[in-house]
N, C-alpha and C. Protein backbone atom coordinates (compact mmCIF):
# COMPACT_ATOMS: atom_id res chain seq x y z
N UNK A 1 44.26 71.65 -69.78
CA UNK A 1 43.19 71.06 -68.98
C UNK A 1 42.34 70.10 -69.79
N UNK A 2 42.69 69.89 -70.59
CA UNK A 2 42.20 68.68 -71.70
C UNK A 2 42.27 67.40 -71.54
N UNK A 3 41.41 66.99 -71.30
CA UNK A 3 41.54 64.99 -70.55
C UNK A 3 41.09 64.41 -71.82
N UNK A 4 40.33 64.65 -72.41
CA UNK A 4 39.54 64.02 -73.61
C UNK A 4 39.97 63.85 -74.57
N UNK A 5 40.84 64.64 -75.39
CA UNK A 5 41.68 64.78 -76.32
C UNK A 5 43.07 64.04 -76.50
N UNK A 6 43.78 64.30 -75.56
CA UNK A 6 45.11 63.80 -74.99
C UNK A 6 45.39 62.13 -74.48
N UNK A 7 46.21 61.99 -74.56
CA UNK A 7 46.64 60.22 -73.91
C UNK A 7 46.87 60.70 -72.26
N UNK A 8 47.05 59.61 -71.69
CA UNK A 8 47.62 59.96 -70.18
C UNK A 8 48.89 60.24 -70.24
N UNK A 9 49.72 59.64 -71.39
CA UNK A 9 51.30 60.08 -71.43
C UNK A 9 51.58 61.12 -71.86
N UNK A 10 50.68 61.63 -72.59
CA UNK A 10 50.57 63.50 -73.09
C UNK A 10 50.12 64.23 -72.09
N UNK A 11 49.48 64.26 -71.23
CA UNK A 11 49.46 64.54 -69.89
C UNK A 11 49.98 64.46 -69.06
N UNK A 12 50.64 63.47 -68.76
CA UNK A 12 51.58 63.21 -68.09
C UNK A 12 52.98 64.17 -68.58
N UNK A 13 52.95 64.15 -69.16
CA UNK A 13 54.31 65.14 -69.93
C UNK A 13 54.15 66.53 -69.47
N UNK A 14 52.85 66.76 -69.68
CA UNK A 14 52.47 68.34 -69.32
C UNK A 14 52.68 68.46 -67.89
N UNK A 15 52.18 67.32 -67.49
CA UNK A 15 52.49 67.59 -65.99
C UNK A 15 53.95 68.03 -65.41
N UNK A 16 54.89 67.40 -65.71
CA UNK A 16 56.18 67.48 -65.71
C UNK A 16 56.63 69.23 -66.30
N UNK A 17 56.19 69.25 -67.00
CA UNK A 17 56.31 71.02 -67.90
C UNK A 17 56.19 71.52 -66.82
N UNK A 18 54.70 71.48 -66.50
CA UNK A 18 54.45 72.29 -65.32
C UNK A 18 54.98 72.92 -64.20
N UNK A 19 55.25 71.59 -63.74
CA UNK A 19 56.21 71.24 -62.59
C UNK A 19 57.43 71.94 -62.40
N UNK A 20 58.43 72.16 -63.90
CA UNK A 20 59.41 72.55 -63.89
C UNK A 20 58.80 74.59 -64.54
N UNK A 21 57.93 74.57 -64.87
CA UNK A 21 57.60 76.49 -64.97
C UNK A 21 57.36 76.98 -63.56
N UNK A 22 57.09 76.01 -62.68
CA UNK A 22 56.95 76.45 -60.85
C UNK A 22 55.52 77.34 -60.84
N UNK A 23 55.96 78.03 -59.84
CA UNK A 23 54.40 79.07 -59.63
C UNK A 23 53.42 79.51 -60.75
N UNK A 24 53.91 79.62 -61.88
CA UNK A 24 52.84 79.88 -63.33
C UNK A 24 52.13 78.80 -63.95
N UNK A 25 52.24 78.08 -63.57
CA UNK A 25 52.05 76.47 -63.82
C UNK A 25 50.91 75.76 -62.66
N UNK A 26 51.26 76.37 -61.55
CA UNK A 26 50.65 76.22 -60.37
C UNK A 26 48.91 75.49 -60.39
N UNK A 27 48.06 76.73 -60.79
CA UNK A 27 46.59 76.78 -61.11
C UNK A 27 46.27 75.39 -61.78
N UNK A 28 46.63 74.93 -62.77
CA UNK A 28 46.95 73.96 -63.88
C UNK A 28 47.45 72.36 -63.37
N UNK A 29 48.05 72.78 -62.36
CA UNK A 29 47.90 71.39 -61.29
C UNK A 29 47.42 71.30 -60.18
N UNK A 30 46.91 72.09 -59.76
CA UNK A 30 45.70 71.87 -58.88
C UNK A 30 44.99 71.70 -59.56
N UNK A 31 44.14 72.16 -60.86
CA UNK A 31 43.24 71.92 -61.83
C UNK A 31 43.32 70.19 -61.82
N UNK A 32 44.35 69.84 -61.93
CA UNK A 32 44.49 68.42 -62.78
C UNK A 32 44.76 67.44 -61.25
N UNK A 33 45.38 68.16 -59.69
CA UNK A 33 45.33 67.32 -58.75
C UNK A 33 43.34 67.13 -58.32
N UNK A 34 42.67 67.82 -58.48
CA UNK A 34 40.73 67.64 -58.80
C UNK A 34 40.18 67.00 -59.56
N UNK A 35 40.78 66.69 -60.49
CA UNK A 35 40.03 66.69 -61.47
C UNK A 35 40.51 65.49 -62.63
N UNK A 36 41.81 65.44 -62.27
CA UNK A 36 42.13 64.34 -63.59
C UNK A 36 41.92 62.90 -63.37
N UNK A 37 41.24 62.45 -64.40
CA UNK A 37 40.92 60.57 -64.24
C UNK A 37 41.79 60.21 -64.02
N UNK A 38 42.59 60.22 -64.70
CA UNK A 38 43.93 59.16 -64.56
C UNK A 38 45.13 59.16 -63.44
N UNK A 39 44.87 58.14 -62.08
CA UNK A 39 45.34 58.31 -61.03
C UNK A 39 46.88 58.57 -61.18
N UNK A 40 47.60 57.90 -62.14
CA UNK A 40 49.33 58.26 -62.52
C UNK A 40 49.25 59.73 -62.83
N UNK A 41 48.71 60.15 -63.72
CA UNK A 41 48.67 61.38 -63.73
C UNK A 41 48.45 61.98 -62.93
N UNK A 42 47.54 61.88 -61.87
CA UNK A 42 46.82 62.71 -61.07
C UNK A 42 47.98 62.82 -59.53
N UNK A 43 48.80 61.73 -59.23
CA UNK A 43 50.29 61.55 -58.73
C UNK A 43 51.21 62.60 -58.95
N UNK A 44 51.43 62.54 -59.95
CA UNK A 44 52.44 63.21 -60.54
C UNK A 44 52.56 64.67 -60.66
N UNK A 45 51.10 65.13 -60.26
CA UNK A 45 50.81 66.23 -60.62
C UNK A 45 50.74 66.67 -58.84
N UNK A 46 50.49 65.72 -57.78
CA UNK A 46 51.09 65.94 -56.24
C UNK A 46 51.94 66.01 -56.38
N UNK A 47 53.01 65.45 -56.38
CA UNK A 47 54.14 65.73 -56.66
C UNK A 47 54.89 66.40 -57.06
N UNK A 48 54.76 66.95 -58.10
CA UNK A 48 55.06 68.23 -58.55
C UNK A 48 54.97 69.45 -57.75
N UNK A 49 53.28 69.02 -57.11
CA UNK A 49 53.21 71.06 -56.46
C UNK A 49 54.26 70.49 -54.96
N UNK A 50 54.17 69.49 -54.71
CA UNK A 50 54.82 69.31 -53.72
C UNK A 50 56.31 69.69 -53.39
N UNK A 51 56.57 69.26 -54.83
CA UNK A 51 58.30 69.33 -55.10
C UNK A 51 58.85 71.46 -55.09
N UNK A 52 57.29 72.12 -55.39
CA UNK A 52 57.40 73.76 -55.32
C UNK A 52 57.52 74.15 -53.86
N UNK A 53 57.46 73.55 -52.72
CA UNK A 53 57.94 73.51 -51.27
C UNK A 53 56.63 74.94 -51.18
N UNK A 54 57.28 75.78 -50.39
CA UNK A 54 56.21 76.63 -49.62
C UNK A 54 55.14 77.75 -50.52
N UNK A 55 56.01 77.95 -51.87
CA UNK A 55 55.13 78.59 -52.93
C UNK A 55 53.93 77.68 -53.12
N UNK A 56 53.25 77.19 -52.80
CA UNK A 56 52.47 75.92 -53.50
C UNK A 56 51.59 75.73 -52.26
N UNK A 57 51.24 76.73 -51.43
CA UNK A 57 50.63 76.98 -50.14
C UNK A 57 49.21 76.84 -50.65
N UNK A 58 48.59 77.32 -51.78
CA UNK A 58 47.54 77.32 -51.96
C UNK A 58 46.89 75.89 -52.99
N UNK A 59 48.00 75.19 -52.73
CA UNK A 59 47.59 73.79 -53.39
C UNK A 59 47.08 72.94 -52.24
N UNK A 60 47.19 73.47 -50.71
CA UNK A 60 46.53 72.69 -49.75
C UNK A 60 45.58 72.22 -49.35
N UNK A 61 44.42 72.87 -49.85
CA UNK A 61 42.77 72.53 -49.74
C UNK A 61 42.95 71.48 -50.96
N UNK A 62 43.46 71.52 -51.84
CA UNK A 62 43.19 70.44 -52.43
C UNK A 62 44.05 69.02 -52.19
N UNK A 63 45.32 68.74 -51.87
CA UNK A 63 46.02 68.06 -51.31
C UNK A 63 44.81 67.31 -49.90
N UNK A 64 44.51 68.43 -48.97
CA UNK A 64 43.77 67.72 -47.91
C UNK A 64 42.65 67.35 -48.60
N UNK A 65 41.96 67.50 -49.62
CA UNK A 65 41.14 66.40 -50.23
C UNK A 65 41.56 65.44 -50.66
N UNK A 66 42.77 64.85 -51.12
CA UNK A 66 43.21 63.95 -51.84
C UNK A 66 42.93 62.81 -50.12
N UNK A 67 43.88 63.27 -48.90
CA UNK A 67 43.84 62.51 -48.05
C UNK A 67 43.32 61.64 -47.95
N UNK A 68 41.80 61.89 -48.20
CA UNK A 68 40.62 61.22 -47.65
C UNK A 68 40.00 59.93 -49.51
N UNK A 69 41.21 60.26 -49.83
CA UNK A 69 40.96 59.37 -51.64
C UNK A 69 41.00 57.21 -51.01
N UNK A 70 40.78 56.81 -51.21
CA UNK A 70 40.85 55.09 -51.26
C UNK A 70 42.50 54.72 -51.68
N UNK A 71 42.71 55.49 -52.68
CA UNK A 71 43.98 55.21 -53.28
C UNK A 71 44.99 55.36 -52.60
N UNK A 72 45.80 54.64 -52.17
CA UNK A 72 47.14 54.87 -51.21
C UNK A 72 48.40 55.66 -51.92
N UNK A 73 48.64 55.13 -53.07
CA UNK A 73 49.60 55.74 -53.89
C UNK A 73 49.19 57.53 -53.69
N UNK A 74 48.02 57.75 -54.41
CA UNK A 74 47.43 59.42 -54.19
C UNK A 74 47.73 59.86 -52.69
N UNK A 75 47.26 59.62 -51.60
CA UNK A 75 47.61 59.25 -50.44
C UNK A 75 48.68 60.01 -49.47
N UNK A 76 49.77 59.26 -50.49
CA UNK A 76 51.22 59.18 -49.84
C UNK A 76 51.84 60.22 -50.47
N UNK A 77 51.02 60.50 -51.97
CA UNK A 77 51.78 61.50 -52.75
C UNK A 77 51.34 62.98 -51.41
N UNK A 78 49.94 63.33 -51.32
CA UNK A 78 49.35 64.17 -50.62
C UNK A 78 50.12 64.16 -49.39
N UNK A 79 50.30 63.56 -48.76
CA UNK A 79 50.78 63.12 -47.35
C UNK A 79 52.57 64.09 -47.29
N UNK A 80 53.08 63.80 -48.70
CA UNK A 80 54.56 63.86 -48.84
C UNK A 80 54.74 65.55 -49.14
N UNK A 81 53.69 65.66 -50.41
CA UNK A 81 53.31 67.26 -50.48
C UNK A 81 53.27 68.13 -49.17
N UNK A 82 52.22 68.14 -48.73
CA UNK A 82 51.91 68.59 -47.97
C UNK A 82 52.94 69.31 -46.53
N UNK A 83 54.23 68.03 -46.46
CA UNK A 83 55.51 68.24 -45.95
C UNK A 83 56.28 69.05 -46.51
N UNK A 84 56.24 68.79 -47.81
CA UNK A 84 57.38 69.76 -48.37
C UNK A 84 56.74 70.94 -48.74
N UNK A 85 55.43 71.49 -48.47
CA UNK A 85 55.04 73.09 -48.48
C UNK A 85 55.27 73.62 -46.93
N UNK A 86 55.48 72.46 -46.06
CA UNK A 86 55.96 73.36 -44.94
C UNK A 86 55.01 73.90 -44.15
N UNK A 87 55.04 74.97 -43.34
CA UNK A 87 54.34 75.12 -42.13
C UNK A 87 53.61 76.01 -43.01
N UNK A 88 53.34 76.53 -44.68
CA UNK A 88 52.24 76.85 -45.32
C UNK A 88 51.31 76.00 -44.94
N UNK A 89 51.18 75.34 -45.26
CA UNK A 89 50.37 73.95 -45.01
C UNK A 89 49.72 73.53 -43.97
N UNK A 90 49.83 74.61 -42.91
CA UNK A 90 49.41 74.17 -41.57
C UNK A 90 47.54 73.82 -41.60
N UNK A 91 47.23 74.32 -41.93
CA UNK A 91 45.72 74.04 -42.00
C UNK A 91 45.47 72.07 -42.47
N UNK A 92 46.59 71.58 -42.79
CA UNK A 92 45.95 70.17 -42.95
C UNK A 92 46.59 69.46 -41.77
N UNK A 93 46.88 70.20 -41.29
CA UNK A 93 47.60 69.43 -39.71
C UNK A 93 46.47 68.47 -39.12
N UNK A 94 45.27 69.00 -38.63
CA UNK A 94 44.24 68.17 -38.16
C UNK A 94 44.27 67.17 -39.02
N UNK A 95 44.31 67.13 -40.51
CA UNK A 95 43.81 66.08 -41.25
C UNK A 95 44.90 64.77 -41.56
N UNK A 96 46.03 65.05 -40.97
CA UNK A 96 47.18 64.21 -40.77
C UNK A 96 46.91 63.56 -39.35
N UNK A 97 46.50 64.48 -38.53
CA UNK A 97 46.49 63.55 -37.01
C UNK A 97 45.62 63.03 -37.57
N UNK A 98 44.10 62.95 -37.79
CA UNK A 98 43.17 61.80 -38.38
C UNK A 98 43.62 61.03 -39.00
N UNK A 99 44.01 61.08 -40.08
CA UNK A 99 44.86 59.78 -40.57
C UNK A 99 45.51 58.92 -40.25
N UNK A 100 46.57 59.58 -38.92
CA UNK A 100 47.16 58.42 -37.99
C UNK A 100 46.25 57.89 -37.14
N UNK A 101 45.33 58.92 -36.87
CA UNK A 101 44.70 57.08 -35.45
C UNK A 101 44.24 56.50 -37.15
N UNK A 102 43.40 56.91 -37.87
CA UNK A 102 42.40 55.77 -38.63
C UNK A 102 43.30 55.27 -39.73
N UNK A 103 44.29 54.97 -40.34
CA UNK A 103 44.79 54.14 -40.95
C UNK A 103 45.47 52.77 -40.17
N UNK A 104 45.47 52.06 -40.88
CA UNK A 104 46.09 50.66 -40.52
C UNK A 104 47.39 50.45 -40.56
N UNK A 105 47.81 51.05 -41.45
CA UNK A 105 48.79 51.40 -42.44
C UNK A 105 50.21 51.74 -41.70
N UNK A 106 51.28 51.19 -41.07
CA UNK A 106 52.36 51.70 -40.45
C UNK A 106 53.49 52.61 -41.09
N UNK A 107 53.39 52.37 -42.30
CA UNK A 107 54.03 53.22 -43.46
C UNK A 107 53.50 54.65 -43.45
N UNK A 108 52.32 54.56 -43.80
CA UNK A 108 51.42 55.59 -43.67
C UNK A 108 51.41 56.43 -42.62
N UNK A 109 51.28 55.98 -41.22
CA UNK A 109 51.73 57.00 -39.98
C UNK A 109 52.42 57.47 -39.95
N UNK A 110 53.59 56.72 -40.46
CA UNK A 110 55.23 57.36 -40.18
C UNK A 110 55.45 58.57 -41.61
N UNK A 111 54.69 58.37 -42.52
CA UNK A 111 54.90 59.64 -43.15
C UNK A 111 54.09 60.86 -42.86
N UNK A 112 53.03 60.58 -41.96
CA UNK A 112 52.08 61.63 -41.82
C UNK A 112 53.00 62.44 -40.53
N UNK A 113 53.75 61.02 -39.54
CA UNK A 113 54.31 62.03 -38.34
C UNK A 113 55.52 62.97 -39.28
N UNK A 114 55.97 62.45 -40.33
CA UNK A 114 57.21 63.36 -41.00
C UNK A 114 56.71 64.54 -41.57
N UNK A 115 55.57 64.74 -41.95
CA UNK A 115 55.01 65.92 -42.73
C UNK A 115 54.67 66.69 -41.61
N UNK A 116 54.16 66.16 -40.25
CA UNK A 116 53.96 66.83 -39.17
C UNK A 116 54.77 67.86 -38.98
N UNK A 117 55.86 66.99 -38.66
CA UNK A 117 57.57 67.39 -37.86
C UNK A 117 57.77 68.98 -39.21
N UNK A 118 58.03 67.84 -40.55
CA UNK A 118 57.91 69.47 -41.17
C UNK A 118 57.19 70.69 -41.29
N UNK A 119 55.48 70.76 -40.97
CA UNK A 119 54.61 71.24 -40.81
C UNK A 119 55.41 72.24 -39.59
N UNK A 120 55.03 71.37 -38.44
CA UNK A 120 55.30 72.23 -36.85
C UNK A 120 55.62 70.93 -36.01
N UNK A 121 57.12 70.82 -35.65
CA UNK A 121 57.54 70.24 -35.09
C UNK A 121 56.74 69.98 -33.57
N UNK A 122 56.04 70.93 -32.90
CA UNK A 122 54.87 70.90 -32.10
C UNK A 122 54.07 69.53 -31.93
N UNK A 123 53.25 69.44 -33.33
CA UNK A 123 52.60 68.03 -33.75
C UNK A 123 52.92 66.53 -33.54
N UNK A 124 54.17 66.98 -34.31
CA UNK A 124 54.54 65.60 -34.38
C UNK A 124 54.66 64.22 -33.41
């Protein structure tokens, strides 16, 4: 959890560690999807809990914060997560339909209706 010390590519590395120890690793990227400056890093580290599919249920309150980030890249990572934890994930359902009316973004809808569909086909 060290930002200060470390490069972003030494972080970035850890992130990847992480990623691949799965659920023990978990805490440590949500830590770093809150909290880390560095938006590549802070990607990568969605991605990751994302890539842990439904174990990674409790990375959702923070994922549905990312939603609401400026950054599109963060965004799309959250958006993509959030699909691949599955109908764990149901609690950011509301925050995906918001996103589709208020983005501009046609890219952007069409991944929020896909995380839907995976969420609860219901939604979508």
């Amino acid at each position: 959890k060290d930002t200060d010390g470390n490069t972003p590519k030494q972080r970035l590395s850890a992130i990847f560690a992480l990623g691949r120890i799965g659920e023990n690793g978990l805490d440590v990227l949500i830590w770093s999807i809150e909290n880390e400056p560095n938006n590549k890093v802070r990607q990568a580290a969605i991605i990751e809990v994302g890539s842990m599919g439904s174990i990674a249920s409790k990375a959702t309150p923070a994922l549905r914060k990312v939603l609401e980030s400026r950054n599109w890249h963060l965004r799309w990572a959250a958006i993509e997560s959030l699909g691949q934890i599955g109908p764990s994930a149901s609690s950011a359902v509301t925050d995906l339909e918001e996103l589709i009316s208020e983005t501009r973004f046609e890219q952007e809808r069409r991944h929020c209706l896909t995380s839907l569909a995976k969420i609860n086909s219901k939604n979508a």
